[in-house]
C-alpha atoms as a PDB file:
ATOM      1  CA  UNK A   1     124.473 151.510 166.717  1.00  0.00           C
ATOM      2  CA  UNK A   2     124.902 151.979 162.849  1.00  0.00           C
ATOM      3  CA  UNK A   3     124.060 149.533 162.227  1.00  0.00           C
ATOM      4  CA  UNK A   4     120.722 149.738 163.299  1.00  0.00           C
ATOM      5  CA  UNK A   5     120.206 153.384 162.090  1.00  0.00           C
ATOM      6  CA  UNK A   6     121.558 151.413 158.146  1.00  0.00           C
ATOM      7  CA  UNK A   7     118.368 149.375 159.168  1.00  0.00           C
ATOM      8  CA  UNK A   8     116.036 152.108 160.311  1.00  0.00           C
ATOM      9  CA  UNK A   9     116.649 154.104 156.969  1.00  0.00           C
ATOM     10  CA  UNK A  10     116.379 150.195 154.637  1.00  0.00           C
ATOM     11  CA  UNK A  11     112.590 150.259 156.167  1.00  0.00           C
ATOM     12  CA  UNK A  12     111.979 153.794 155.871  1.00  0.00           C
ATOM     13  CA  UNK A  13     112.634 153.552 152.320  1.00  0.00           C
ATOM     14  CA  UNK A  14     110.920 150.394 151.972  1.00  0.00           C
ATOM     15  CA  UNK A  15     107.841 151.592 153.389  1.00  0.00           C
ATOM     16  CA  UNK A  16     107.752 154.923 151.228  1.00  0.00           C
ATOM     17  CA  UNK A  17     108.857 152.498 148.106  1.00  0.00           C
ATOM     18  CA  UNK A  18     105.486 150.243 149.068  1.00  0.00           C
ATOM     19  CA  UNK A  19     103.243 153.389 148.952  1.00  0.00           C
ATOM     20  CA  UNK A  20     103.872 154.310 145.425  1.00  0.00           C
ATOM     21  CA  UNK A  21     101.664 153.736 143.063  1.00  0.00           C
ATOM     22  CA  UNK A  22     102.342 150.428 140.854  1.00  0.00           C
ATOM     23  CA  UNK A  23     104.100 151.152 137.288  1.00  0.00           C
ATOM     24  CA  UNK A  24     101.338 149.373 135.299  1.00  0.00           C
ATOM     25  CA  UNK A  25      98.690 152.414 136.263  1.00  0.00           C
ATOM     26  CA  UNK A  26      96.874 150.584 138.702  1.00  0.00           C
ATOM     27  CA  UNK A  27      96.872 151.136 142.489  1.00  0.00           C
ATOM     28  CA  UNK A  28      95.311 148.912 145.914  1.00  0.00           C
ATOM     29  CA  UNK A  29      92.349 150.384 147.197  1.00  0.00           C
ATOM     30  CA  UNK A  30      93.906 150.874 150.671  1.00  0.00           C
ATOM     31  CA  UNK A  31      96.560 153.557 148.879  1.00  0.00           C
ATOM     32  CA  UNK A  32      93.094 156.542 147.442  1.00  0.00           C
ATOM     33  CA  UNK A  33      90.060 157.641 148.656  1.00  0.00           C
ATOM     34  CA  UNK A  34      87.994 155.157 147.049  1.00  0.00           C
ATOM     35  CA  UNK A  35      85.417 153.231 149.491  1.00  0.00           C
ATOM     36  CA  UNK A  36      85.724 149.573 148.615  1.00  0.00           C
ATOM     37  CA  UNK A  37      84.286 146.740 149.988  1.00  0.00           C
ATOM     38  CA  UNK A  38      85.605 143.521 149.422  1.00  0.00           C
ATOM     39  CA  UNK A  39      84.939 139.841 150.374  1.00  0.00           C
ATOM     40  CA  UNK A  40      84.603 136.022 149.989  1.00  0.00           C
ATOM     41  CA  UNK A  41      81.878 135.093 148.965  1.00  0.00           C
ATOM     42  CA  UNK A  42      82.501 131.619 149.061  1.00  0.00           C
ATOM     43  CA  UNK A  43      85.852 129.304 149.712  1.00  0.00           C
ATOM     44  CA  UNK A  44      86.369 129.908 145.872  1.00  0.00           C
ATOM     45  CA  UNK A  45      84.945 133.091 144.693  1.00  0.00           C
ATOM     46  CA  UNK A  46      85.587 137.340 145.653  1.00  0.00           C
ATOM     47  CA  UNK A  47      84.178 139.943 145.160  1.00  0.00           C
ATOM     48  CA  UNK A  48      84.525 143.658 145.511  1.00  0.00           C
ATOM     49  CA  UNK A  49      82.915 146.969 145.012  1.00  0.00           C
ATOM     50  CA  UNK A  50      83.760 150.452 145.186  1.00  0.00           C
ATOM     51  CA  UNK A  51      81.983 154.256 145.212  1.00  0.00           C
ATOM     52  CA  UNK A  52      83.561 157.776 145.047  1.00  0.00           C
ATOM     53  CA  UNK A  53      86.687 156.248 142.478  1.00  0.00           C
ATOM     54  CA  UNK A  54      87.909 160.282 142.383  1.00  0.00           C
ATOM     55  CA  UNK A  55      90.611 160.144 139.785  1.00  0.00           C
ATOM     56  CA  UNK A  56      90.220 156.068 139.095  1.00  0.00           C
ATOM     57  CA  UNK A  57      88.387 154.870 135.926  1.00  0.00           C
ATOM     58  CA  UNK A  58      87.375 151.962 137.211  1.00  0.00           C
ATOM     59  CA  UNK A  59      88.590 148.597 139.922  1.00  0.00           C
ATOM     60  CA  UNK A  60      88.738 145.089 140.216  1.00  0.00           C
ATOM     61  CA  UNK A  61      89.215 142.227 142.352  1.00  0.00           C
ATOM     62  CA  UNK A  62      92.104 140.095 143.332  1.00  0.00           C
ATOM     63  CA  UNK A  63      91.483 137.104 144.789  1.00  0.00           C
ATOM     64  CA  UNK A  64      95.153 134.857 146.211  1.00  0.00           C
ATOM     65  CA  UNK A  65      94.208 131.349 144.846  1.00  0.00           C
ATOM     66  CA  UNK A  66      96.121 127.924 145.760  1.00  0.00           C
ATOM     67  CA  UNK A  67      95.511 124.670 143.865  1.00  0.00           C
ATOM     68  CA  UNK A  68      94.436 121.554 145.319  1.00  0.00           C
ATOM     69  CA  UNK A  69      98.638 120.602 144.951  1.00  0.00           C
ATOM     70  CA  UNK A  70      99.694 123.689 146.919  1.00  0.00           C
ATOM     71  CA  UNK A  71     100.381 125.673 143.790  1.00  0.00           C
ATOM     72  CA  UNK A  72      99.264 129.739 144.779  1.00  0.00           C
ATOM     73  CA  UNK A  73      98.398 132.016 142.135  1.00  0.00           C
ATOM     74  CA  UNK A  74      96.390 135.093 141.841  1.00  0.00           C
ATOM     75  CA  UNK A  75      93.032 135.810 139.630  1.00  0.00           C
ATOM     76  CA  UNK A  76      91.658 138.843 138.730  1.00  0.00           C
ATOM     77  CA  UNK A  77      87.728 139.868 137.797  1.00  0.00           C
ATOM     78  CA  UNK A  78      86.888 142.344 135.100  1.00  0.00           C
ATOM     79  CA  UNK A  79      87.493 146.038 135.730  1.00  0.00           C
ATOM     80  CA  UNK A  80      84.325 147.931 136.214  1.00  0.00           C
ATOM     81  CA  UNK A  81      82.940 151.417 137.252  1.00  0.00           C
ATOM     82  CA  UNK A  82      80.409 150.381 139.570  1.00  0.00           C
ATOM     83  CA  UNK A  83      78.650 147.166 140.888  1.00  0.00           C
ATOM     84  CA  UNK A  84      80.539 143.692 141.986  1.00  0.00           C
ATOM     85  CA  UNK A  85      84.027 143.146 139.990  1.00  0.00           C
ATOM     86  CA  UNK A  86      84.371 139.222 140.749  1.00  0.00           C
ATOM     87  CA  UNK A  87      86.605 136.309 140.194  1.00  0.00           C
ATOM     88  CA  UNK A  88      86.778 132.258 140.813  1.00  0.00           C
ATOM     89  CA  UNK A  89      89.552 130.500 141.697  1.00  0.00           C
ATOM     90  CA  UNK A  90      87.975 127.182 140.266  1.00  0.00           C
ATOM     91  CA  UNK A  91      84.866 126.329 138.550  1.00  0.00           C
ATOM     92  CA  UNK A  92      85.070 122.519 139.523  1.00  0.00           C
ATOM     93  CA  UNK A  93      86.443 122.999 143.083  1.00  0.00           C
ATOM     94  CA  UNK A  94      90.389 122.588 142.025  1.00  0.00           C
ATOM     95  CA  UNK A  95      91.505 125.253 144.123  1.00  0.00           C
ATOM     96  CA  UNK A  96      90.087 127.892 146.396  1.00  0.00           C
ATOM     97  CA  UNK A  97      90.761 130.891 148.287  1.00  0.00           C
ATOM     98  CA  UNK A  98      93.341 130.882 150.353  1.00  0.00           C
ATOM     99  CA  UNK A  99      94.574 134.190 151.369  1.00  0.00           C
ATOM    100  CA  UNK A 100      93.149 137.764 151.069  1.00  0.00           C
ATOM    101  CA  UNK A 101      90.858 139.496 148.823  1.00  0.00           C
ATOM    102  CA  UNK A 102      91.762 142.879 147.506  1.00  0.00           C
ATOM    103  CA  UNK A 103      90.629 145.656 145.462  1.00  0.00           C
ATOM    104  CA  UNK A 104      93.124 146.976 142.539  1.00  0.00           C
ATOM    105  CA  UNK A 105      92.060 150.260 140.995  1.00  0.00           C
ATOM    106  CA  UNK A 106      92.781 151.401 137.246  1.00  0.00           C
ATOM    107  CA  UNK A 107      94.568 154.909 136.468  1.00  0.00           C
END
């Protein structure tokens, strides 16, 4: 029985940990009140958008990337205060898309 209550209180810390903001100044969209939208656009490119930033200067997106030799990595568009923030995995088709799309906003 303690030892699941250690457990209990290791993922009740965990989860409040997770909802902190990230050190760097920069937050996910699903964490404010900022309406994003956020997509593939096609197996190589996201995109994302966002209104009502509140207290944000700005967002961008994060696309999760993997290489045609199984290598994942992440890659990040511009940050901007309105219209589409968007970024490419590849330009010649070298890797694509191959998890989620997100929206990272800027402090």
């Amino acid at each position: 029985m303690v030892k699941f209550k250690s457990l209990a209180l290791a993922g009740v810390l965990a989860a409040g940990l997770l909802s902190l903001p990230l050190a760097s100044g920069t937050a996910f969209a699903g964490t404010s009140t900022a309406s994003c939208v956020k997509e593939k656009v096609s197996g190589y490119t996201g995109r994302a958008s966002c209104i009502n930033l509140g207290g944000y200067n700005g967002y961008r997106v994060v696309v999760e990337c993997v290489s045609n030799s199984g290598r994942r990595f992440d890659v990040t568009g511009p940050y901007v205060r309105s219209g589409w923030s968007t970024a490419s995995c590849s330009g010649n088709g070298a890797a694509g898309i191959s998890g989620f799309v997100d929206v990272e906003l800027q402090y």
